[in-house]
Protein backbone atom coordinates (compact mmCIF):
# COMPACT_ATOMS: atom_id res chain seq x y z
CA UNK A 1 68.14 57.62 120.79
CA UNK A 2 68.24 59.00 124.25
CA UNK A 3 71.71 60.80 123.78
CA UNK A 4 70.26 62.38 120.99
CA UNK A 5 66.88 63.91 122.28
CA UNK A 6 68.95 64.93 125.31
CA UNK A 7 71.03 67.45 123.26
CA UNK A 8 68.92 67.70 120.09
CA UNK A 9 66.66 69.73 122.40
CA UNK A 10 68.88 71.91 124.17
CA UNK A 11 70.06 72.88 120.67
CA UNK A 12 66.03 73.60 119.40
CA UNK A 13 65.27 75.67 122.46
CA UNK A 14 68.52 77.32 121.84
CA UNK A 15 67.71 78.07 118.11
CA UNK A 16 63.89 79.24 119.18
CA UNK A 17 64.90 81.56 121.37
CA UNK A 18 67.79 83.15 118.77
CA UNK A 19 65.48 83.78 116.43
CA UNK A 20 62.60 85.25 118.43
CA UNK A 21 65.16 87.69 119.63
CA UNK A 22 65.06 89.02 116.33
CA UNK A 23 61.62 90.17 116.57
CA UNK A 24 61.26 90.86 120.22
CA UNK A 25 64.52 93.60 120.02
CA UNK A 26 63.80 96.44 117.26
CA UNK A 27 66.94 96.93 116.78
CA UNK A 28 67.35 93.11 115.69
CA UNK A 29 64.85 92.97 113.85
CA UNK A 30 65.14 96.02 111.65
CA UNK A 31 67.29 95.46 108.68
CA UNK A 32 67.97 97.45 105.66
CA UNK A 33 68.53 100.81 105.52
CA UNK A 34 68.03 102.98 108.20
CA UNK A 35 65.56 105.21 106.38
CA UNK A 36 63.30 102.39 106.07
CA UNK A 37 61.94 102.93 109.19
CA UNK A 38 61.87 106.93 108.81
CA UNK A 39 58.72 108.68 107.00
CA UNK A 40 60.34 108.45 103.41
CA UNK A 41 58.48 108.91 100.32
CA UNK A 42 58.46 106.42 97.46
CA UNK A 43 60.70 108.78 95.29
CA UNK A 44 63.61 108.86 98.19
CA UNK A 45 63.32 105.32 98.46
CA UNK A 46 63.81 104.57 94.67
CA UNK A 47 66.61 107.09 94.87
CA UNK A 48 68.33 105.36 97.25
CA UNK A 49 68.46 101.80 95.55
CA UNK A 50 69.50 103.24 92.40
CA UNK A 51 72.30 105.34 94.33
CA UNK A 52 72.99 101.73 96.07
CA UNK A 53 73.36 99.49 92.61
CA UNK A 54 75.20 102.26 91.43
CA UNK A 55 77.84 101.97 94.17
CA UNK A 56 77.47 98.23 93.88
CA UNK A 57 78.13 98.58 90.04
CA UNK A 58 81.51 100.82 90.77
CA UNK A 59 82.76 99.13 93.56
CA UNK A 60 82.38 95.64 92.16
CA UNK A 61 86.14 95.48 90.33
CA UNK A 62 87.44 96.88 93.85
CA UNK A 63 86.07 94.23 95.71
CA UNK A 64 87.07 91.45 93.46
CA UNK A 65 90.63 92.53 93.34
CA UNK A 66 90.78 92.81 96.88
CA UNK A 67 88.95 88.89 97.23
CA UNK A 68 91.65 88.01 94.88
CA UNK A 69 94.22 89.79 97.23
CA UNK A 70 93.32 88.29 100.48
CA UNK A 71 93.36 84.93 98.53
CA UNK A 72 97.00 85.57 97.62
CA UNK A 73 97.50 86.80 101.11
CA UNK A 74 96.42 83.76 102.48
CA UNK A 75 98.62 80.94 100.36
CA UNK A 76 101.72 83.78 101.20
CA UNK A 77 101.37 82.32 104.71
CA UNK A 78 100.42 78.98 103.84
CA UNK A 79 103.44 78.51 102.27
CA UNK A 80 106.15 76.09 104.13
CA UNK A 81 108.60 79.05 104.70
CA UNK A 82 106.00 82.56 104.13
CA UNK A 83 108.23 85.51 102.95
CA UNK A 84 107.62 88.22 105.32
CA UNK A 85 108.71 91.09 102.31
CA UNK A 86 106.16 89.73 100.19
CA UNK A 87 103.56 89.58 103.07
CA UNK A 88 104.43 92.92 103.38
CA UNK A 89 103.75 94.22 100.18
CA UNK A 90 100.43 91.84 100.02
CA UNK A 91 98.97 93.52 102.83
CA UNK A 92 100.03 97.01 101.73
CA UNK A 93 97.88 96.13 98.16
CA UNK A 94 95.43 94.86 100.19
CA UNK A 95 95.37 98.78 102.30
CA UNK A 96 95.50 100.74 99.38
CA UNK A 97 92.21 98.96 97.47
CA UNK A 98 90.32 99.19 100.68
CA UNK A 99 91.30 102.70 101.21
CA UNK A 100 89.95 103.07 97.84
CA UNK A 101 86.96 101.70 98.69
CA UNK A 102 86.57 103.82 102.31
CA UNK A 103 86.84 106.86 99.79
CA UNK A 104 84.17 105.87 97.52
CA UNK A 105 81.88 104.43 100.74
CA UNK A 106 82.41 107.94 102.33
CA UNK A 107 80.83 109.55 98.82
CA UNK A 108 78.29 107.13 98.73
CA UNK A 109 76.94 107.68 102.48
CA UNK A 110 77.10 111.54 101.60
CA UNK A 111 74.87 110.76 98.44
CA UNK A 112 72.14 109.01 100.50
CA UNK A 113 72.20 110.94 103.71
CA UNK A 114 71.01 113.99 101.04
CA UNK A 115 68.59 111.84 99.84
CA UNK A 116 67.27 110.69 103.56
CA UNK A 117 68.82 113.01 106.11
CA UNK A 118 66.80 111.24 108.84
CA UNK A 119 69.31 108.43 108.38
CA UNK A 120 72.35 109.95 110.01
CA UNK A 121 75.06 107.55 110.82
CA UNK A 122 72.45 104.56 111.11
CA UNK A 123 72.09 103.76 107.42
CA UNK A 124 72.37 99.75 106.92
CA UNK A 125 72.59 97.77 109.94
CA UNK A 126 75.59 95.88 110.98
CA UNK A 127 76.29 94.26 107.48
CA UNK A 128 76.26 97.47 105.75
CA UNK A 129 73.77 97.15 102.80
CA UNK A 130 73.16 93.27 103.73
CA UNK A 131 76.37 91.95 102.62
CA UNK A 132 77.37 90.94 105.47
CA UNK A 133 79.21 91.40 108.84
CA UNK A 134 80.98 93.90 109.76
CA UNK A 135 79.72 97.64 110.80
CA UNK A 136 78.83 100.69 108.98
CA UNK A 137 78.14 100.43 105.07
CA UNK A 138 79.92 98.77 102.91
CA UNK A 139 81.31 95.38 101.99
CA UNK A 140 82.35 93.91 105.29
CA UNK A 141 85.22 92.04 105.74
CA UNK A 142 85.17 88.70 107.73
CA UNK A 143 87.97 87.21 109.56
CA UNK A 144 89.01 85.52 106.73
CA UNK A 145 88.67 87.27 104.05
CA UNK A 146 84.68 86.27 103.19
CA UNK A 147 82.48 89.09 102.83
């Protein structure tokens, strides 16, 4: 019993203080989209979340076939002997959907920033439309393939 209140409170006081960062530091604790905090009228911000699940709609076959990728990716090198030519051509798959998905991203951010210009280059926080890690909008990619 001892062992455990010795490190089960380290670990609280650890976990108290990470989450009060969040609203002590602004920039933690905002989340969304960066207009949120800018003087936006009710109109904008219905424009933007349909412009949002619209981009979510479009993009959603993209980012299942690049999960699917990655997961091919993945048993490639789990294999006992991984064939670097199909590696290769895995990963260049894998380029050519995200690059697909940069280009529609790019329209996307153009679409909103003429709906909230006061956004700039902070719309979404680090997760990019809260899916996520990762920085800018968008679908971020984790280490390992998890969004």
């Amino acid at each position: 019993m001892k062992f455990g209140k010795k490190v089960g409170l380290p670990i609280f006081l650890l976990a108290a203080l990470w989450l009060s960062l969040g609203a002590v530091n602004p920039a933690w604790a905002r989340g969304g989209w960066g207009c949120m905090n800018a003087n936006v009228t009710p109109e904008q911000s219905a424009q933007l979340f349909d412009l949002k699940q619209q981009f979510m709609n479009e993009t959603a076959g993209l980012r299942k076939q690049m999960m699917v990728k990655k997961t091919e990716l993945a048993a490639l090198w789990q294999s006992p002997s991984p064939d670097q030519n199909q590696i290769q051509v895995k990963q260049q798959e894998i380029n050519a959907l995200r690059d697909q998905l940069q280009a529609k991203r790019n329209a996307f951010r153009s679409q909103a920033q003429t709906i909230c210009p006061q956004a700039g280059m902070g719309m979404g926080r680090g997760g990019g439309m809260g899916m996520g890690k990762g920085r800018g909008m968008g679908m971020a990619m984790g280490p390992r393939g998890g969004w």
